[in-house]
Protein backbone atom coordinates (compact mmCIF):
# COMPACT_ATOMS: atom_id res chain seq x y z
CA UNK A 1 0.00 0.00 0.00
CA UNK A 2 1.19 3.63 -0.59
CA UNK A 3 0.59 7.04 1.50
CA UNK A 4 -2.19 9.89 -0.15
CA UNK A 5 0.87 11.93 -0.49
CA UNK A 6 3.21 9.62 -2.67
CA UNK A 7 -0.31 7.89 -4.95
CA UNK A 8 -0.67 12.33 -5.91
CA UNK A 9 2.53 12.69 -6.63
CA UNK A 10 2.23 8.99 -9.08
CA UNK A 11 -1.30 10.39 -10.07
CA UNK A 12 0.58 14.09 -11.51
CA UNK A 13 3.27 12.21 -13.34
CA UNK A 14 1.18 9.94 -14.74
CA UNK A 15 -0.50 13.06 -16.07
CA UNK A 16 2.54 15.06 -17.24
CA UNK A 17 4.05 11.91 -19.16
CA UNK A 18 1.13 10.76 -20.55
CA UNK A 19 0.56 14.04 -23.08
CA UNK A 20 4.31 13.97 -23.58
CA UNK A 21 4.49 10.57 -24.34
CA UNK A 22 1.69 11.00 -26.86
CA UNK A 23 2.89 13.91 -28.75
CA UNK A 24 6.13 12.18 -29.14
CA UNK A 25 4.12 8.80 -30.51
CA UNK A 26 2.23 11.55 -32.94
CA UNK A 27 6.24 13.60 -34.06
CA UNK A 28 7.52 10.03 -34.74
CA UNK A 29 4.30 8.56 -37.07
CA UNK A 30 5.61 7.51 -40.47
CA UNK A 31 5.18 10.31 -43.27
CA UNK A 32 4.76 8.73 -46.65
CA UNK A 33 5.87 9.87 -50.06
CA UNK A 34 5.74 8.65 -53.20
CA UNK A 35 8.83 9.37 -56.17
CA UNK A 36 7.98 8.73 -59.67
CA UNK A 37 11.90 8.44 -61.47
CA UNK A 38 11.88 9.07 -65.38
CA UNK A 39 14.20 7.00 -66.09
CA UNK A 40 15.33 3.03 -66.09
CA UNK A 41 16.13 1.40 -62.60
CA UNK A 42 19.11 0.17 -63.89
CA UNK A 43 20.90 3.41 -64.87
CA UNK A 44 23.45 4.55 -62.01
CA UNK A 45 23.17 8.23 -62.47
CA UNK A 46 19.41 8.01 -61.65
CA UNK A 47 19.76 6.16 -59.04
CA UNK A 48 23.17 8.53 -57.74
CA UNK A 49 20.11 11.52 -58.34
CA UNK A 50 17.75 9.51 -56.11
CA UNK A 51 20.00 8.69 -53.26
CA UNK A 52 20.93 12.55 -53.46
CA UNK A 53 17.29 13.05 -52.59
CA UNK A 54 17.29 10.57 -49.76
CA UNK A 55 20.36 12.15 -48.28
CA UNK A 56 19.24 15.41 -48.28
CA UNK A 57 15.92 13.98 -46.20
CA UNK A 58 18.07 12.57 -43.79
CA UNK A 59 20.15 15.54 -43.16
CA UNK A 60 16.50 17.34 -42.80
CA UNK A 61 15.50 14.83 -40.23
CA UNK A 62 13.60 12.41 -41.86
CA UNK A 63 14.73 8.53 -41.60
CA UNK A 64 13.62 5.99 -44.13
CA UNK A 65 12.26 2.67 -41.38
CA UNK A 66 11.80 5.47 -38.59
CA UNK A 67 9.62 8.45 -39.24
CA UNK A 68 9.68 8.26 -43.23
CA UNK A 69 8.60 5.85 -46.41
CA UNK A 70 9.47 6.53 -49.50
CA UNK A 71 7.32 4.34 -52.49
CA UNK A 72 10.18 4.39 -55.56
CA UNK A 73 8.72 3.55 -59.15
CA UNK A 74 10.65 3.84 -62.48
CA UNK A 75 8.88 4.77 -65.47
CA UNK A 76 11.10 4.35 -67.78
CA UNK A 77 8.76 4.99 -70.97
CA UNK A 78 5.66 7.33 -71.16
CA UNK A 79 3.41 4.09 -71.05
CA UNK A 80 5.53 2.69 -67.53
CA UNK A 81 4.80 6.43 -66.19
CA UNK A 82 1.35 6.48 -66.54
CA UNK A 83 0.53 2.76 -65.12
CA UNK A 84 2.80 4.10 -61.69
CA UNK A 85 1.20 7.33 -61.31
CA UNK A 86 -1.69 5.90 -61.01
CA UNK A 87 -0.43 3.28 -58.65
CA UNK A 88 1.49 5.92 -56.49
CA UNK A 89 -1.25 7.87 -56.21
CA UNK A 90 -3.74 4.75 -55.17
CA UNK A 91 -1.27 4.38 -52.40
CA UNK A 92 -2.15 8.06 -50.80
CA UNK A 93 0.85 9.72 -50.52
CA UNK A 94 1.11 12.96 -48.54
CA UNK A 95 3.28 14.43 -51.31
CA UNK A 96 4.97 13.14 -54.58
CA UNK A 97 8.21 13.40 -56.13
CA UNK A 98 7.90 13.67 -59.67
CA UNK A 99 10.84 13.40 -61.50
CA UNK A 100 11.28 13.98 -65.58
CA UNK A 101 8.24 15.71 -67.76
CA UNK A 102 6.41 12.30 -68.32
CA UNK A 103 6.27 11.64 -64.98
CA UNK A 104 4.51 14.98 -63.87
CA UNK A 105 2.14 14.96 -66.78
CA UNK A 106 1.06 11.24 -66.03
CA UNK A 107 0.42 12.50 -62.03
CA UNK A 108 -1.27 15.96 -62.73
CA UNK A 109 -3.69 13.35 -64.98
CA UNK A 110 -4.33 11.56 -61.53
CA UNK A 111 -4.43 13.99 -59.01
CA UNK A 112 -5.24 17.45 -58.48
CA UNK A 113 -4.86 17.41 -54.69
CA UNK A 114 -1.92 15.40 -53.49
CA UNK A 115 1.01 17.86 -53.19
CA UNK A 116 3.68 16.99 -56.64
CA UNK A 117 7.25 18.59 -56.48
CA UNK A 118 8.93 18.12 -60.24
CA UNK A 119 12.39 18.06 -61.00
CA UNK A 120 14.36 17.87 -64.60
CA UNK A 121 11.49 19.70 -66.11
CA UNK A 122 12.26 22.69 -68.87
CA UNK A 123 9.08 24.59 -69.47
CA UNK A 124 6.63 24.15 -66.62
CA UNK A 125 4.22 26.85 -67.80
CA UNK A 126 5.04 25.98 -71.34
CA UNK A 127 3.91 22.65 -70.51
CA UNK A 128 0.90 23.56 -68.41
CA UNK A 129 2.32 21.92 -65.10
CA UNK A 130 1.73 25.24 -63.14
CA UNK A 131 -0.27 28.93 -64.12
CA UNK A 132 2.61 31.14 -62.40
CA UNK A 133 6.26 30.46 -61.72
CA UNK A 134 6.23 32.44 -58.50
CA UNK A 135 2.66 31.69 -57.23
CA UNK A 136 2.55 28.18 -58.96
CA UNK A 137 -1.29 27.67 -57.55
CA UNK A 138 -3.01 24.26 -57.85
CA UNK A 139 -0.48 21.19 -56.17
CA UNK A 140 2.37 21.13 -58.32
CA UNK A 141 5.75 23.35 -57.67
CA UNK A 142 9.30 22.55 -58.41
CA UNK A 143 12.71 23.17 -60.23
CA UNK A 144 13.56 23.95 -63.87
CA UNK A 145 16.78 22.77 -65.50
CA UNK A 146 16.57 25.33 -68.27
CA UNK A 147 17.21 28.89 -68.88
CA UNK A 148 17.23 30.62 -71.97
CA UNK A 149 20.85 31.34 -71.94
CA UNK A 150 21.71 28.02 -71.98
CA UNK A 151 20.57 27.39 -75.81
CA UNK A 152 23.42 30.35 -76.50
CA UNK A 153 25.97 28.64 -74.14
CA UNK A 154 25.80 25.33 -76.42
CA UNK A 155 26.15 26.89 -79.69
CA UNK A 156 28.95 28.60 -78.68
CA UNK A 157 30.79 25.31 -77.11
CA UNK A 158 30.31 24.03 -81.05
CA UNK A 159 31.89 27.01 -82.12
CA UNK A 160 34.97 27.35 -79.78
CA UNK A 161 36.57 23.74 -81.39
CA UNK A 162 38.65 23.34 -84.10
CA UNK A 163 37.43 22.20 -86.97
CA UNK A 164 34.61 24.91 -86.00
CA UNK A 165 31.13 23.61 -86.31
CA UNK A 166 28.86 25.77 -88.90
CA UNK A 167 25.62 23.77 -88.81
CA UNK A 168 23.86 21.90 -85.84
CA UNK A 169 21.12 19.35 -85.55
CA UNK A 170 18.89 19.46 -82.50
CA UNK A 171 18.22 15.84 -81.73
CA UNK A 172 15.26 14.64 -79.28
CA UNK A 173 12.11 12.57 -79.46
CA UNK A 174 9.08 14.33 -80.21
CA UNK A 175 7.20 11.76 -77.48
CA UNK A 176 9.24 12.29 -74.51
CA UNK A 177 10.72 15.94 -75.29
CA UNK A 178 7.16 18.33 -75.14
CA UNK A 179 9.50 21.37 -73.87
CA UNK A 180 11.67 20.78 -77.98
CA UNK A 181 9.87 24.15 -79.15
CA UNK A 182 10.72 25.82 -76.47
CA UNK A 183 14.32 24.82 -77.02
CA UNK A 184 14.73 25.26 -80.50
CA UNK A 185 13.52 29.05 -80.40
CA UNK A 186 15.65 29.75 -78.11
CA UNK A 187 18.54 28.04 -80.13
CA UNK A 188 16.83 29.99 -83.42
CA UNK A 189 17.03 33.39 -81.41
CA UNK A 190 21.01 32.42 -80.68
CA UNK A 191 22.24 31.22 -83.61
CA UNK A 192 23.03 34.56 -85.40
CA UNK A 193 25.37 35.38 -82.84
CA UNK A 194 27.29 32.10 -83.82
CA UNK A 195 27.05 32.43 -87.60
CA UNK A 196 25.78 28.83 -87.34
CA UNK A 197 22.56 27.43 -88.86
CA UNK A 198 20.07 25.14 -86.56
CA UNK A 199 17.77 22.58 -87.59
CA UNK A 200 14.88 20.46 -85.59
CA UNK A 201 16.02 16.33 -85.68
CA UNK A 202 13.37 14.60 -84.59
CA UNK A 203 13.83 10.89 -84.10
CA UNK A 204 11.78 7.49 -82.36
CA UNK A 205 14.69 5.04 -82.65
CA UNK A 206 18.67 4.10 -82.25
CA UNK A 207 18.27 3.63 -86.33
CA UNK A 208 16.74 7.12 -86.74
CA UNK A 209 19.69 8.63 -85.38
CA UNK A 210 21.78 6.59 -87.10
CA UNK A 211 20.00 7.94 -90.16
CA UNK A 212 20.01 11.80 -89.30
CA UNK A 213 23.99 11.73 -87.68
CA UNK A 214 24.72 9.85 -91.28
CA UNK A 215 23.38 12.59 -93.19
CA UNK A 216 24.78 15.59 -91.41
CA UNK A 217 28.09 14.15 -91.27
CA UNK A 218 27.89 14.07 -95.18
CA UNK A 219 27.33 17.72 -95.35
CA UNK A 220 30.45 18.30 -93.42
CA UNK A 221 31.05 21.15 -90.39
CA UNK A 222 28.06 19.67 -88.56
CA UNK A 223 27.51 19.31 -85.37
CA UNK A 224 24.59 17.58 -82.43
CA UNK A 225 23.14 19.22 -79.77
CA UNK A 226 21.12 16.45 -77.73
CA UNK A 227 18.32 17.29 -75.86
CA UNK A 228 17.90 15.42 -72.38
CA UNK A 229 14.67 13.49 -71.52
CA UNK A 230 13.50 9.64 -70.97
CA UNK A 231 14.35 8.17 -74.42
CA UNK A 232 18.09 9.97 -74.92
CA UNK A 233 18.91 9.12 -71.24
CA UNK A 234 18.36 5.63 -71.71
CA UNK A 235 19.28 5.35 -75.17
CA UNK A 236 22.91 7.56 -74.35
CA UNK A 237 25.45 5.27 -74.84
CA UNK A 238 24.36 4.24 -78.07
CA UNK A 239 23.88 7.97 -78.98
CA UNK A 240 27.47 8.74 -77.60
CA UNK A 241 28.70 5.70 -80.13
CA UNK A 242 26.65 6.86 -83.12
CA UNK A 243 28.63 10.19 -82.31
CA UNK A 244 31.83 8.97 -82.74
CA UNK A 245 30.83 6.27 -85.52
CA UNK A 246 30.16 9.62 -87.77
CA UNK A 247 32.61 11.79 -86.13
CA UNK A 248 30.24 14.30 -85.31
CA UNK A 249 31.38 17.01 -82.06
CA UNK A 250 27.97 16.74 -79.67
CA UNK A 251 26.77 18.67 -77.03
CA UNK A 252 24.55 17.33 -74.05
CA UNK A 253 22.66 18.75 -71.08
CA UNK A 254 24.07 16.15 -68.71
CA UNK A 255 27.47 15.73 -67.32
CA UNK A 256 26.92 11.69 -67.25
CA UNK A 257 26.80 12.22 -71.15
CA UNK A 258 30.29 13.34 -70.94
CA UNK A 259 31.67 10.94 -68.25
CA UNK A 260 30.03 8.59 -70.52
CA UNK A 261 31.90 9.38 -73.16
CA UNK A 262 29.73 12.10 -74.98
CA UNK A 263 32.32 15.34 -76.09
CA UNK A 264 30.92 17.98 -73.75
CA UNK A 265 28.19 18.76 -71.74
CA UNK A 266 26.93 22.44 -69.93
CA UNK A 267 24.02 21.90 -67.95
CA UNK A 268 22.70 22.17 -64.03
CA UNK A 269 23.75 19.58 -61.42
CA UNK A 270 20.92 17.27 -61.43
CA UNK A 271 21.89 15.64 -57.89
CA UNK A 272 22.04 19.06 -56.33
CA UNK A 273 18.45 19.94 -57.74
CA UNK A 274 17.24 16.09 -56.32
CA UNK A 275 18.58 17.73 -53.31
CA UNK A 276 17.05 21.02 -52.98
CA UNK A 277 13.93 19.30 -54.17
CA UNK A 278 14.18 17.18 -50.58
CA UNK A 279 13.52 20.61 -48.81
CA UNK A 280 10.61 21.28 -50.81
CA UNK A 281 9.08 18.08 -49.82
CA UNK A 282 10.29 18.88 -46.11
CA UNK A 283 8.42 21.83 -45.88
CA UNK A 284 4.53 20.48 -47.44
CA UNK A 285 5.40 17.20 -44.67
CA UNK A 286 5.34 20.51 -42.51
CA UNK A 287 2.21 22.43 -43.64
CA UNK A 288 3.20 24.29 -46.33
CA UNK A 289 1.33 24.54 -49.77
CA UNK A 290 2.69 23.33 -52.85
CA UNK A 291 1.26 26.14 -54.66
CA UNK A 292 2.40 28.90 -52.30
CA UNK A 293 5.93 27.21 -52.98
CA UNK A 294 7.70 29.43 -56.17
CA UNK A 295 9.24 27.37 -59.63
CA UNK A 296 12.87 27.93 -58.76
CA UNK A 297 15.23 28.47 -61.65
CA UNK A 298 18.47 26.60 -62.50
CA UNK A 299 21.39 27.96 -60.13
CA UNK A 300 24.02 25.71 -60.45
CA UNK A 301 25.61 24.71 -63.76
CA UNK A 302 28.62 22.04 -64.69
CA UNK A 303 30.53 22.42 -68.02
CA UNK A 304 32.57 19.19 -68.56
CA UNK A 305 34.92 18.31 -71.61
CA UNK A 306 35.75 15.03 -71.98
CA UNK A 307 39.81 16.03 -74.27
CA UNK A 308 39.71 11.64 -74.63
CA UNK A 309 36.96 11.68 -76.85
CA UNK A 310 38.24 14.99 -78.33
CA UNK A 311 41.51 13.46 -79.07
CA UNK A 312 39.62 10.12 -81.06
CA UNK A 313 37.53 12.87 -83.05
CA UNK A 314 40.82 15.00 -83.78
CA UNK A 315 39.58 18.08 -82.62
CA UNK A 316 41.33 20.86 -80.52
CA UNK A 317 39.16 22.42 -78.04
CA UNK A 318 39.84 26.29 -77.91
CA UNK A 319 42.17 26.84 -74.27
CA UNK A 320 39.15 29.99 -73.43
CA UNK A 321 36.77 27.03 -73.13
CA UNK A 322 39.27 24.26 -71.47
CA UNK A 323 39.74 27.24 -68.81
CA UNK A 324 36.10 27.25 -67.90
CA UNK A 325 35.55 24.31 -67.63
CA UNK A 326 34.48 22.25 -63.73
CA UNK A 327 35.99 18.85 -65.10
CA UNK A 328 38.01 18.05 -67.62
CA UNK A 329 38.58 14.42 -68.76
CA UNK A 330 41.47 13.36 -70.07
């Protein structure tokens, strides 16, 4: 038996642990998200972008087994996007990570109302993903890998080797590149500048490029710009070969084009924007609204030469452009 005295005092603790005790059950209940990755599971610089994003989570606080689940699918086709979006969202998510253009037109077709944060996307408003870049509305924000400037930046790459390229071919795929227009205008509104003359190439297979890289190499002083999205990702290395089958100089968006073996690439860091996409989706787990959330612009931008694949084209890359460069592979 216990003394009045001592059962209060029990009695009081009992009351001040049990609240604390239950807000700490309700801090530590398991947030879900969902991440829809454009891409093939087997390619390692997706998945080096996705654990980027999971790293940045954990440095916010949020552990994957603990207080955080992450649902992963890989769409790596239009068709593979649109069968997971609609199984992400089935699984009720509290916010999605959409990841590639596909992937965020295949969600906003599913849901209006769970929270979607896109990354690798060119032309949000272009592509009707959001009404406003800084008061995006609706439940879609995110991060754009393209600015104008850009288009200029790779003509003048093509320009600043030796032979000098004179004419360049804008490859993508019209069904997984819906931001092309937007590129080739701004390419169009460049070229001038450059005395060099730019051309659409649109192609659906590894034999259509082969075709198109054929015929500008036959004209002579051409040169490839490739535009980044689901089908020149996974199609790159034969892309980069094709390249160097028809000696052709070729610019990409992506530095794993380069490290790849692609000649040179000038485009943002696509693990950093995986990672500021993490705080993003930290602060809707928190309350915030997706669509109170501003489109945030490209900040961060490699340029990577790869002088190996130079050498086996015999071209000299001008020393101006060597000196700018954030890697250099020899």
């Amino acid at each position: 038996m216990i003394g009045r005295r001592q059962f209060i005092t029990l009695l009081g603790g009992a009351a001040v642990v049990g609240p604390l005790a239950a807000r700490a059950q309700q801090a530590e209940r398991v947030r879900r998200i969902g991440v829809l990755m454009g891409a093939v599971e087997s390619d390692p610089a997706r998945q080096s972008q996705l654990a980027a994003f999971r790293g940045a989570l954990a440095k916010l606080g949020w552990r994957e087994g603990s207080n955080l689940g992450i649902e992963v699918r890989w769409g790596g086709d239009p068709e593979l996007c649109a069968r997971y979006a609609a199984e992400l969202v089935a699984l009720g998510p509290e916010v999605i990570l959409a990841d590639a253009s596909p992937s965020v037109e295949a969600l906003q077709r599913q849901t209006r109302t769970i929270p979607i944060v896109f990354v690798t996307v060119a032309d949000p408003i272009g592509q009707g993903f959001v009404a406003n870049l800084a008061h995006p509305g609706g439940n879609t924000t995110g991060f754009s890998v393209f600015d104008a400037p850009m288009a200029g930046k790779w003509l003048e790459m093509l320009t600043q080797i030796t032979p000098p390229v004179t004419r360049v071919a804008m490859l993508f795929n019209p069904a997984t590149t819906p931001y092309a227009n937007l590129m080739f205008r701004a390419m169009e509104d460049a070229a001038p500048s450059f005395a060099v003359a730019v051309r659409a190439a649109p192609v659906n297979s590894e034999s259509e490029v082969d075709a198109m890289m054929a015929a500008l190499a036959r004209e002579g002083r051409g040169g490839v710009l490739v535009l980044t999205s689901i089908f020149t990702v996974t199609h790159r290395d034969a892309i980069i070969a094709l390249a160097a089958r028809h000696r052709l100089p070729a610019v990409y968006a992506y530095s794993f084009f380069a490290e790849a073996g692609g000649l040179m690439s000038y485009g943002v860091d696509v693990a950093d924007v995986h990672r500021r996409a993490a705080d993003y989706v930290n602060r809707i787990l928190k309350g915030d609204k997706p669509g109170d959330l501003p489109v945030q612009m490209p900040i961060k931008f490699n340029l990577v030469i790869n002088l190996k694949t130079a050498k086996a084209l015999d071209i000299t890359v001008a020393t101006s452009l060597l000196a700018t460069a954030d890697e250099v592979i020899e």
